[in-house]
Protein backbone atom coordinates (compact mmCIF):
# COMPACT_ATOMS: atom_id res chain seq x y z
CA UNK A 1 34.45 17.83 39.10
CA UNK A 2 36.45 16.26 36.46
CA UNK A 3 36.15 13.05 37.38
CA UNK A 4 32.27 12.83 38.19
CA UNK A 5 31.52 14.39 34.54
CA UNK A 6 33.86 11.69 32.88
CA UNK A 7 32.13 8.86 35.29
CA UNK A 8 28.52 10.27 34.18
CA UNK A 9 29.18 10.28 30.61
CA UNK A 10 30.54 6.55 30.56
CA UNK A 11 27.48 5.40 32.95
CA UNK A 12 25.42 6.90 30.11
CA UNK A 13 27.49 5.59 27.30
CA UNK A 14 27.21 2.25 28.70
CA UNK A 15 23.71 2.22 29.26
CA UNK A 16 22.79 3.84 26.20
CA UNK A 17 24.98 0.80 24.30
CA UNK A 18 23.40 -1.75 26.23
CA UNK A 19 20.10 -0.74 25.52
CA UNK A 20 21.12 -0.70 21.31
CA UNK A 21 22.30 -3.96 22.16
CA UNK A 22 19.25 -5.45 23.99
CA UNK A 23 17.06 -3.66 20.90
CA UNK A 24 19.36 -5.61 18.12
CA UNK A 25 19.00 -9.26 19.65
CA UNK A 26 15.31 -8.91 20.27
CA UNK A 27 15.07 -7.95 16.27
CA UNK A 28 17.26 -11.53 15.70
CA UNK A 29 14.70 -13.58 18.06
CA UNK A 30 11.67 -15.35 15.90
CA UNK A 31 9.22 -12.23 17.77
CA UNK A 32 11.15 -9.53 16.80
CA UNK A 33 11.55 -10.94 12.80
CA UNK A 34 7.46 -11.51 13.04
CA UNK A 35 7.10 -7.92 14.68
CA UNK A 36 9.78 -6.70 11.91
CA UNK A 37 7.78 -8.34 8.64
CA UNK A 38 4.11 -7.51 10.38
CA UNK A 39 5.29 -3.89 10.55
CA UNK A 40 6.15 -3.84 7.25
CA UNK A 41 3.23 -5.17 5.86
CA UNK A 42 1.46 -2.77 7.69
CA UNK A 43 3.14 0.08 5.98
CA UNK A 44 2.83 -1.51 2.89
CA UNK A 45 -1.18 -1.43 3.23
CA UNK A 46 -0.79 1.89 4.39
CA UNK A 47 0.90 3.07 1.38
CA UNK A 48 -1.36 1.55 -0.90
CA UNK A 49 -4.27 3.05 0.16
CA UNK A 50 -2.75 6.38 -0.07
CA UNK A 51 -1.51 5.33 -3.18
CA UNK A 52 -5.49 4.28 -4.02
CA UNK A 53 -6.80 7.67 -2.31
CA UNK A 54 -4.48 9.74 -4.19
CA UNK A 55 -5.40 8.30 -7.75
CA UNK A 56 -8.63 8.94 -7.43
CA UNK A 57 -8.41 12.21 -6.22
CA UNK A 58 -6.44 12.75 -9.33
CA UNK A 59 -9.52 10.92 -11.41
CA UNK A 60 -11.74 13.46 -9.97
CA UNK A 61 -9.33 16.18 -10.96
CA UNK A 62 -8.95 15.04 -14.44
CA UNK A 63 -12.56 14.33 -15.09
CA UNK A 64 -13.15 18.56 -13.50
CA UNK A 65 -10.73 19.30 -15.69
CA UNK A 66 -11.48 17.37 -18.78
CA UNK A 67 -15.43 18.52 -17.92
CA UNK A 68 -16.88 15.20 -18.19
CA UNK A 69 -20.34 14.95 -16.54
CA UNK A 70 -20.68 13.45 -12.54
CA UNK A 71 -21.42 9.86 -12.11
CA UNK A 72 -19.67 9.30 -15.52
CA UNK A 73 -17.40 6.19 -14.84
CA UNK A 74 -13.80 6.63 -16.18
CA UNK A 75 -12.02 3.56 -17.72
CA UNK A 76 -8.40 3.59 -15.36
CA UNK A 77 -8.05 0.08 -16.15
CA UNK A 78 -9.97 -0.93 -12.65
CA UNK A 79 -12.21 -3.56 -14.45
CA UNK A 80 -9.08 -5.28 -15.37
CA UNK A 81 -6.96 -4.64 -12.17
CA UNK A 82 -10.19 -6.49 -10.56
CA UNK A 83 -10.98 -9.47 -12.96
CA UNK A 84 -13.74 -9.40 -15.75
CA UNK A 85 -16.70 -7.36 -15.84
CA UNK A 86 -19.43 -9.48 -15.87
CA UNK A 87 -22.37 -7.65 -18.07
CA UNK A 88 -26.06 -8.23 -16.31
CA UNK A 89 -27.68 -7.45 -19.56
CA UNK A 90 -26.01 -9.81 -21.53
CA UNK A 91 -26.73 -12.54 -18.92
CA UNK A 92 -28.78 -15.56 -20.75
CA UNK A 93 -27.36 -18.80 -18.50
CA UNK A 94 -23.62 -19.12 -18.11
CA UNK A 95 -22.19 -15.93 -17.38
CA UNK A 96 -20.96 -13.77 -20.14
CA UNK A 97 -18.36 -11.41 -19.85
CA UNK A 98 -19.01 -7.99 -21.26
CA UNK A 99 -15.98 -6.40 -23.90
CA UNK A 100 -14.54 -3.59 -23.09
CA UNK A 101 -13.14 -0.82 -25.44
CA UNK A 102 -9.95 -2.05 -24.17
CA UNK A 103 -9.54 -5.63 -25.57
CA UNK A 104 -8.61 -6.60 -28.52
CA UNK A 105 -10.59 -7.50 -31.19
CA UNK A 106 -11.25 -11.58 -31.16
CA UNK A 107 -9.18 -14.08 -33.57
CA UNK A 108 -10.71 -15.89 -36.52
């Protein structure tokens, strides 16, 4: 009895090292290190778009709570996380960008 319980726990001490050992070369080959940096790009878009979901849940929350009327659109600094706001009313050839609050005043 002794000896079959010792020879079944080494069988599966062996295998279970040799399949560690097949998983840790495949992450060394050039397909594992593309499957390794495409996975974690993947989570990386994953977290950001929680990240974007969960700030403007919170914009919603603070504009309930600061009772500013629906369809009002908060400043969070998207207009400059996404390039210039270009003004449509303003628009008289070239395209003019529209000022912000934001921005500083111009030099003279």
């Amino acid at each position: 009895m002794g000896r079959a319980l010792w020879f079944a726990a080494g069988a599966g001490a062996g295998l279970w090292t040799t399949l560690k050992a097949r998983r840790v070369v495949y992450r060394l080959t050039p397909e594992g290190v593309t499957d390794q940096v495409a996975t974690w790009g993947l989570g990386a878009r994953a977290f950001a778009e929680e990240v974007r979901i969960g700030m403007a849940e919170r914009e919603v929350e603070i504009a309930h709570e600061l009772a500013l009327p629906p369809g009002d659109e908060v400043d969070s600094g998207r207009a400059r996380a996404h390039g210039p706001v270009l003004d449509p009313r303003v628009h008289t050839g070239p395209r003019v960008l529209a000022a912000s609050a934001a921005d500083p005043p111009p030099l003279t």
